[in-house]
Protein backbone atom coordinates (compact mmCIF):
# COMPACT_ATOMS: atom_id res chain seq x y z
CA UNK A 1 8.55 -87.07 -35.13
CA UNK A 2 5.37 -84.98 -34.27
CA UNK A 3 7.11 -82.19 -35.59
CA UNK A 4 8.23 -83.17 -38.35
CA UNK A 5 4.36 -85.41 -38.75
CA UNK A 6 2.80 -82.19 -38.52
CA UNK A 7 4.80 -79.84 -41.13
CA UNK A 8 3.45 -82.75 -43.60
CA UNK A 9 -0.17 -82.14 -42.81
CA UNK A 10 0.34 -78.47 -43.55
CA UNK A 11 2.18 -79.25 -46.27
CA UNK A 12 -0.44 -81.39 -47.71
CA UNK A 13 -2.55 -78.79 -47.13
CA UNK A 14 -0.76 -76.66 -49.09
CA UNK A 15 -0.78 -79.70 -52.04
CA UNK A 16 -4.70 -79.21 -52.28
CA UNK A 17 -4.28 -75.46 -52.80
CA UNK A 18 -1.47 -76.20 -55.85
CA UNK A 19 -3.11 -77.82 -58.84
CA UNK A 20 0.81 -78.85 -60.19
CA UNK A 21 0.90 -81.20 -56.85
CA UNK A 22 1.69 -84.04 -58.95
CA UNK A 23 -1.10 -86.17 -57.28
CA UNK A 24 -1.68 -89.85 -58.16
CA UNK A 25 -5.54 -90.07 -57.48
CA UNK A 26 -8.55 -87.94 -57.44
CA UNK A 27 -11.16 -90.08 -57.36
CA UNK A 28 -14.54 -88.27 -56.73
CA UNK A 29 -16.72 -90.99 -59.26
CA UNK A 30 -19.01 -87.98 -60.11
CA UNK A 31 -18.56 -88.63 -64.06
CA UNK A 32 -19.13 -92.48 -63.35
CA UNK A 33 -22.38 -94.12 -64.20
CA UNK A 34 -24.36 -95.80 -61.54
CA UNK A 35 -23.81 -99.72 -61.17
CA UNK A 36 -20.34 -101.69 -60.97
CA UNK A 37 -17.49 -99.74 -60.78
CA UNK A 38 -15.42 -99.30 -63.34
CA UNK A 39 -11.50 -100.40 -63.22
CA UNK A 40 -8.71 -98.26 -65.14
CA UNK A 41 -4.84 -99.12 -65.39
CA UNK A 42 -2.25 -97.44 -63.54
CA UNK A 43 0.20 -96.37 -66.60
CA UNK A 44 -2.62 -93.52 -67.53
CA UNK A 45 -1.43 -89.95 -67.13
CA UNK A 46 -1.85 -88.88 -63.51
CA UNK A 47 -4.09 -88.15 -61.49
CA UNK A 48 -6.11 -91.67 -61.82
CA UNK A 49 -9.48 -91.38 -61.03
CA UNK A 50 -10.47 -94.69 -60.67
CA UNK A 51 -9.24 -97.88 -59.37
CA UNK A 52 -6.68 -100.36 -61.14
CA UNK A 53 -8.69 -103.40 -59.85
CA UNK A 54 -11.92 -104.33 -58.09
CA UNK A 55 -13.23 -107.31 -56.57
CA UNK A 56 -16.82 -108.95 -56.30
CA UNK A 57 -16.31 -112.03 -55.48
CA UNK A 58 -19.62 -114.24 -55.70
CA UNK A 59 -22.37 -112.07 -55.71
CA UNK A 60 -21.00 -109.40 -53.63
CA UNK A 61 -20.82 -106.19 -55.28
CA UNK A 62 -18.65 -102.72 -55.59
CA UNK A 63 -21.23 -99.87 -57.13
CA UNK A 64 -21.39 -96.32 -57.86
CA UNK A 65 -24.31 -95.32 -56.26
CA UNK A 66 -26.16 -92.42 -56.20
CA UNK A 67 -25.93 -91.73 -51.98
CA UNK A 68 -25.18 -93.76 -48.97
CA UNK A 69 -25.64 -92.25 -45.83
CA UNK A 70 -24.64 -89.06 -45.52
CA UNK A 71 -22.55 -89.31 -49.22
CA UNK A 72 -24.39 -87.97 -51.89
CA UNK A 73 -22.69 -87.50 -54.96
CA UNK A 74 -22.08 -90.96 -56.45
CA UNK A 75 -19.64 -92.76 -53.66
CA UNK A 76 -18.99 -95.80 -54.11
CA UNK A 77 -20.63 -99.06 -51.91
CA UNK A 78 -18.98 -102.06 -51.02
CA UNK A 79 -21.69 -104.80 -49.94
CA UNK A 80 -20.55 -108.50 -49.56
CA UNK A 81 -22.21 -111.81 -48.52
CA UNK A 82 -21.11 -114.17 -46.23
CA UNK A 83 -17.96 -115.86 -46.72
CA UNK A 84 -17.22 -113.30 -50.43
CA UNK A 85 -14.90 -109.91 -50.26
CA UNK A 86 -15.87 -106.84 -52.23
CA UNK A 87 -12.80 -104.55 -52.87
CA UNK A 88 -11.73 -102.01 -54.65
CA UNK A 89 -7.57 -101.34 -55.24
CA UNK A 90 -6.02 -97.89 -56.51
CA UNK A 91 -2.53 -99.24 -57.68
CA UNK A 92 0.31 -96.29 -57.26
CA UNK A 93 2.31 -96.41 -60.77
CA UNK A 94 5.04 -98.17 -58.99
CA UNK A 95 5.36 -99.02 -55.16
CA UNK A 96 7.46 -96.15 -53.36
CA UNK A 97 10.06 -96.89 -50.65
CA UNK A 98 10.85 -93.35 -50.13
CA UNK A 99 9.17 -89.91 -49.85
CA UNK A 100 6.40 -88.61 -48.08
CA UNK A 101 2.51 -89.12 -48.87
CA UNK A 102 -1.04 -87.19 -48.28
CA UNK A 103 -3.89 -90.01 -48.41
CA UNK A 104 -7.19 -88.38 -47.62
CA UNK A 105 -10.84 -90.55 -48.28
CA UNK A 106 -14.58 -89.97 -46.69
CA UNK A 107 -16.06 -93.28 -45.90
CA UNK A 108 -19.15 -94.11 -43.98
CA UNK A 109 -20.70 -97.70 -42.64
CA UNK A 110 -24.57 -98.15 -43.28
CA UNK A 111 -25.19 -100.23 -40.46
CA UNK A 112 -23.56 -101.47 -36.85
CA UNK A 113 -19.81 -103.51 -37.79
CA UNK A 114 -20.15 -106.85 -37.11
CA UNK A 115 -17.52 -108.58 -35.11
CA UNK A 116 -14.46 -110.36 -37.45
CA UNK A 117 -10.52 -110.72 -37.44
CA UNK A 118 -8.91 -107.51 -36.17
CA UNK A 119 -6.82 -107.62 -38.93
CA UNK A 120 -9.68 -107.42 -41.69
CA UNK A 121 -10.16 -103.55 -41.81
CA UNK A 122 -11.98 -101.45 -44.25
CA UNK A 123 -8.72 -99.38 -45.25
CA UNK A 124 -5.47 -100.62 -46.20
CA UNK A 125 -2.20 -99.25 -46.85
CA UNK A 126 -0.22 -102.64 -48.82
CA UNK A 127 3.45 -103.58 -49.82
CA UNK A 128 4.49 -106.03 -51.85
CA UNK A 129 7.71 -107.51 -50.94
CA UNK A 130 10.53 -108.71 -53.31
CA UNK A 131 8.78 -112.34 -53.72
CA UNK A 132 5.14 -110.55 -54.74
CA UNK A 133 3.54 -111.06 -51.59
CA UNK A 134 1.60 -108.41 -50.45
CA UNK A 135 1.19 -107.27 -46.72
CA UNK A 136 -0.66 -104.37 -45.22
CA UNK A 137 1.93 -100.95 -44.24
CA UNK A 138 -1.21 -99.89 -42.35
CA UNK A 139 -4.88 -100.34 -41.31
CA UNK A 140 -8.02 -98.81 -40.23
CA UNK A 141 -10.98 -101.15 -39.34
CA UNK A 142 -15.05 -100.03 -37.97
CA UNK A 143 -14.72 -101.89 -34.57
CA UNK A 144 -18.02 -103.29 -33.03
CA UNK A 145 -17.76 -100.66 -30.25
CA UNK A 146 -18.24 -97.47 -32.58
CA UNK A 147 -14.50 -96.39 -32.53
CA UNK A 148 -11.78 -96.98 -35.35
CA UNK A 149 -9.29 -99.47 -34.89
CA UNK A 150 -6.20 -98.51 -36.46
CA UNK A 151 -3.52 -101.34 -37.16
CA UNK A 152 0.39 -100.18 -36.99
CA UNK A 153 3.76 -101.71 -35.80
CA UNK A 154 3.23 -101.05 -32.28
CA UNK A 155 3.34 -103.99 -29.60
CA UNK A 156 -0.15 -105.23 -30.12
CA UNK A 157 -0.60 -104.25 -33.10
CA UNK A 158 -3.82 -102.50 -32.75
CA UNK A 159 -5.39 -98.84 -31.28
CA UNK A 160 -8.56 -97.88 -30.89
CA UNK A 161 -9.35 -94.29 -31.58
CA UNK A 162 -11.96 -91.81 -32.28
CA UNK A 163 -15.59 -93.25 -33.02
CA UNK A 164 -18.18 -92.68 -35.57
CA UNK A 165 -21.87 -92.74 -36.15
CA UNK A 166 -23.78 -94.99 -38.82
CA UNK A 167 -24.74 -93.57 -41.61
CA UNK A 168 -22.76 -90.72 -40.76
CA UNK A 169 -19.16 -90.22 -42.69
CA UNK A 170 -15.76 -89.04 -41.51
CA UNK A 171 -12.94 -87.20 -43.44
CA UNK A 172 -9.89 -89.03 -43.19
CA UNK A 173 -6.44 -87.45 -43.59
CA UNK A 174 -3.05 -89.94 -43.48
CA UNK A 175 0.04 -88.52 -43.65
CA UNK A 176 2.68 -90.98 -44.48
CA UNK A 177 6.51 -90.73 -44.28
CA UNK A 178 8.30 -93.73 -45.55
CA UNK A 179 11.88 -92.53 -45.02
CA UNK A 180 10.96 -92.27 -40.91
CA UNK A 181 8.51 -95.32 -41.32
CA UNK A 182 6.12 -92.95 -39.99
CA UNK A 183 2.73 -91.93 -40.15
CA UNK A 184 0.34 -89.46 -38.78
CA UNK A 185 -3.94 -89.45 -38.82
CA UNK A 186 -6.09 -87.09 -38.79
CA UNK A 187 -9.66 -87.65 -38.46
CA UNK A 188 -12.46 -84.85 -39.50
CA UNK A 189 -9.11 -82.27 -39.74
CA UNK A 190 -8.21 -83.26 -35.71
CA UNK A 191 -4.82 -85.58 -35.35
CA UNK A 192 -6.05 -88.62 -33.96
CA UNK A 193 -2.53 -91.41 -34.01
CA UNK A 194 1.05 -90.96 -34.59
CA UNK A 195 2.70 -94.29 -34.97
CA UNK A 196 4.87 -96.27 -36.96
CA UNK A 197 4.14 -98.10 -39.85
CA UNK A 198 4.25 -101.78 -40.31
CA UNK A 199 6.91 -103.54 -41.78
CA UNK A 200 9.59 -101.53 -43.92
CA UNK A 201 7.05 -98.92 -44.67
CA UNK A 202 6.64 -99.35 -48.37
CA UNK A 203 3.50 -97.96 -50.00
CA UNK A 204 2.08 -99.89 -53.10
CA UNK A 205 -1.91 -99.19 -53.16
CA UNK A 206 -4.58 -98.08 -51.03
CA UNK A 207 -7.11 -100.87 -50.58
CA UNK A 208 -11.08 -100.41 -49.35
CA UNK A 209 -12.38 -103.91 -48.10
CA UNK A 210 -16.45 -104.57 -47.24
CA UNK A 211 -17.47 -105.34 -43.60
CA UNK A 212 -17.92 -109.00 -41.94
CA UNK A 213 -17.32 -110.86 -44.83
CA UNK A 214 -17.17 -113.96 -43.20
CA UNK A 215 -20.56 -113.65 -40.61
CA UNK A 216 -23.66 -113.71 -41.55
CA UNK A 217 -24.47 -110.29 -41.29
CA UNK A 218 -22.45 -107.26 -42.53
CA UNK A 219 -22.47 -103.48 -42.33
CA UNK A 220 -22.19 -102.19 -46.73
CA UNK A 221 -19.39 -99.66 -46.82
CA UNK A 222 -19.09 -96.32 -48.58
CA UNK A 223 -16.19 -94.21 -49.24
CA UNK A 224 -15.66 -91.11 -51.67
CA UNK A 225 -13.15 -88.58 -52.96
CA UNK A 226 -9.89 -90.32 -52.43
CA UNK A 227 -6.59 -88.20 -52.97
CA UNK A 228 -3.05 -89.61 -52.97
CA UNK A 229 -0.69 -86.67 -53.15
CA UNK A 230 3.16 -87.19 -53.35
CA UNK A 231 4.45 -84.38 -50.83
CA UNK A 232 7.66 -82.58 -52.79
CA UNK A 233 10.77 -83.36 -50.58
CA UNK A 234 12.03 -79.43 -51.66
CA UNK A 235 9.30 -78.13 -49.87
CA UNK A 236 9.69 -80.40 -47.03
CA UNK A 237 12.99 -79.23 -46.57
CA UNK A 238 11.94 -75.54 -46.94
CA UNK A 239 8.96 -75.78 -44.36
CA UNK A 240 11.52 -77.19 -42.27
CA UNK A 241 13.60 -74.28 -42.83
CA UNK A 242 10.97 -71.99 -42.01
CA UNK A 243 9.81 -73.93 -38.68
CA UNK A 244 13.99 -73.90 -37.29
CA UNK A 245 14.31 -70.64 -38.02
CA UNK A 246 10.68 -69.33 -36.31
CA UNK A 247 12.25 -71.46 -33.46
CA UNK A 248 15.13 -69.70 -33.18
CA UNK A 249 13.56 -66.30 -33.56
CA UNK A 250 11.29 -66.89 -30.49
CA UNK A 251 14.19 -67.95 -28.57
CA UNK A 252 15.98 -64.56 -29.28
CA UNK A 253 12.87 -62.40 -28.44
């Protein structure tokens, strides 16, 4: 699996350098205005650069700004109030079952998490299953302890990985392979989790959720320049090619 993990990353890789990728979102918000962030549908031509729905529910609030932290070209800030959610959704075209995904995003927290439900994290992979209820494929959360805790199929559920400063943002690379049910993160370009994903590994819509909604205090949240690239199953197969026969010609040497 770490093989095979790997050979995506460089693949994606490779998808950044190729502008006929085929990616689904590039969403940088550098041509937005600053305020509440604006909402486009997901049956444009591709890429999408902005998301297909966003919540502010009562007085909480999803804004281009003009920096936060360490972001400085217009990310965007999720800041909610006790007991409200502030989200923002980027809808794929049409949920995939199949195939192998790049999903890369810089986010930041302006202040020290506050303690809530393990399972409310700040990124979200999400399914929908044949009934229309959605469930999270994946999750990474800003644990009270300064480390990300990432949410998967393994036996508890939960790992904690990594950490992170306030103020300060990471680079997040997720490599997804729905076929395997796998998936592989990298964190500021160094692989950080290989693990399975939850459920049957469908991918519907990457979701970024505000902090502590339900204390009275919250960390705002900022994230910026999200990519989803489809990675071509041809050139899967050919990096493949290429790594069994390099294996083989070491062997022979």
């Amino acid at each position: 699996m770490r093989r095979l993990l790997t050979l995506c990353a460089i693949i994606g890789m490779l998808a950044v350098l190729n502008p006929a990728s085929g990616a689904i979102y590039e969403a940088d918000f550098n041509a937005q205005p600053l305020g509440l962030l604006s909402e486009q549908p997901n049956t444009d031509p591709l890429p999408l650069y902005l998301p297909t729905s966003v919540y502010t529910f009562g007085i909480s609030t999803v804004d281009v700004v003009a920096s936060a932290g360490d972001l400085l070209n217009k990310p965007v800030l999720l800041d909610s109030v006790p007991g409200y959610l502030a989200s923002a959704a980027f809808y794929n075209p049409s949920q995939y079952s199949s195939g192998a995904f790049r999903i890369s995003w810089d986010s930041l927290v302006l202040s020290t998490p506050v303690d809530s439900r393990q399972e409310q994290g700040s990124v979200a992979i999400v399914q929908e299953d044949e009934g229309g209820s959605s469930s999270t494929t994946w999750g990474l959360k800003y644990n009270t302890d300064g480390k990300f805790l990432i949410r998967d199929a393994t036996g508890t559920g939960y790992h904690s990985v990594g950490s992170f400063s306030v103020a300060i943002s990471d680079h997040f690379d997720l490599y997804l392979d729905l076929d395997s049910s796998a998936y592989e993160l990298y964190i500021n370009s160094d692989s950080a989790l290989i693990g399975s994903l939850i459920g049957p590994g469908k991918f519907l819509c990457t979701v970024f959720h505000s902090n502590g909604r339900w204390n009275d205090e919250r960390a705002p949240f900022a994230f910026d320049n999200l990519e989803v690239v489809p990675i071509p199953g041809a050139v899967l197969l050919g990096m493949l090619g290429l790594s069994v026969a390099g294996i083989k010609l070491r062997k022979s040497a």
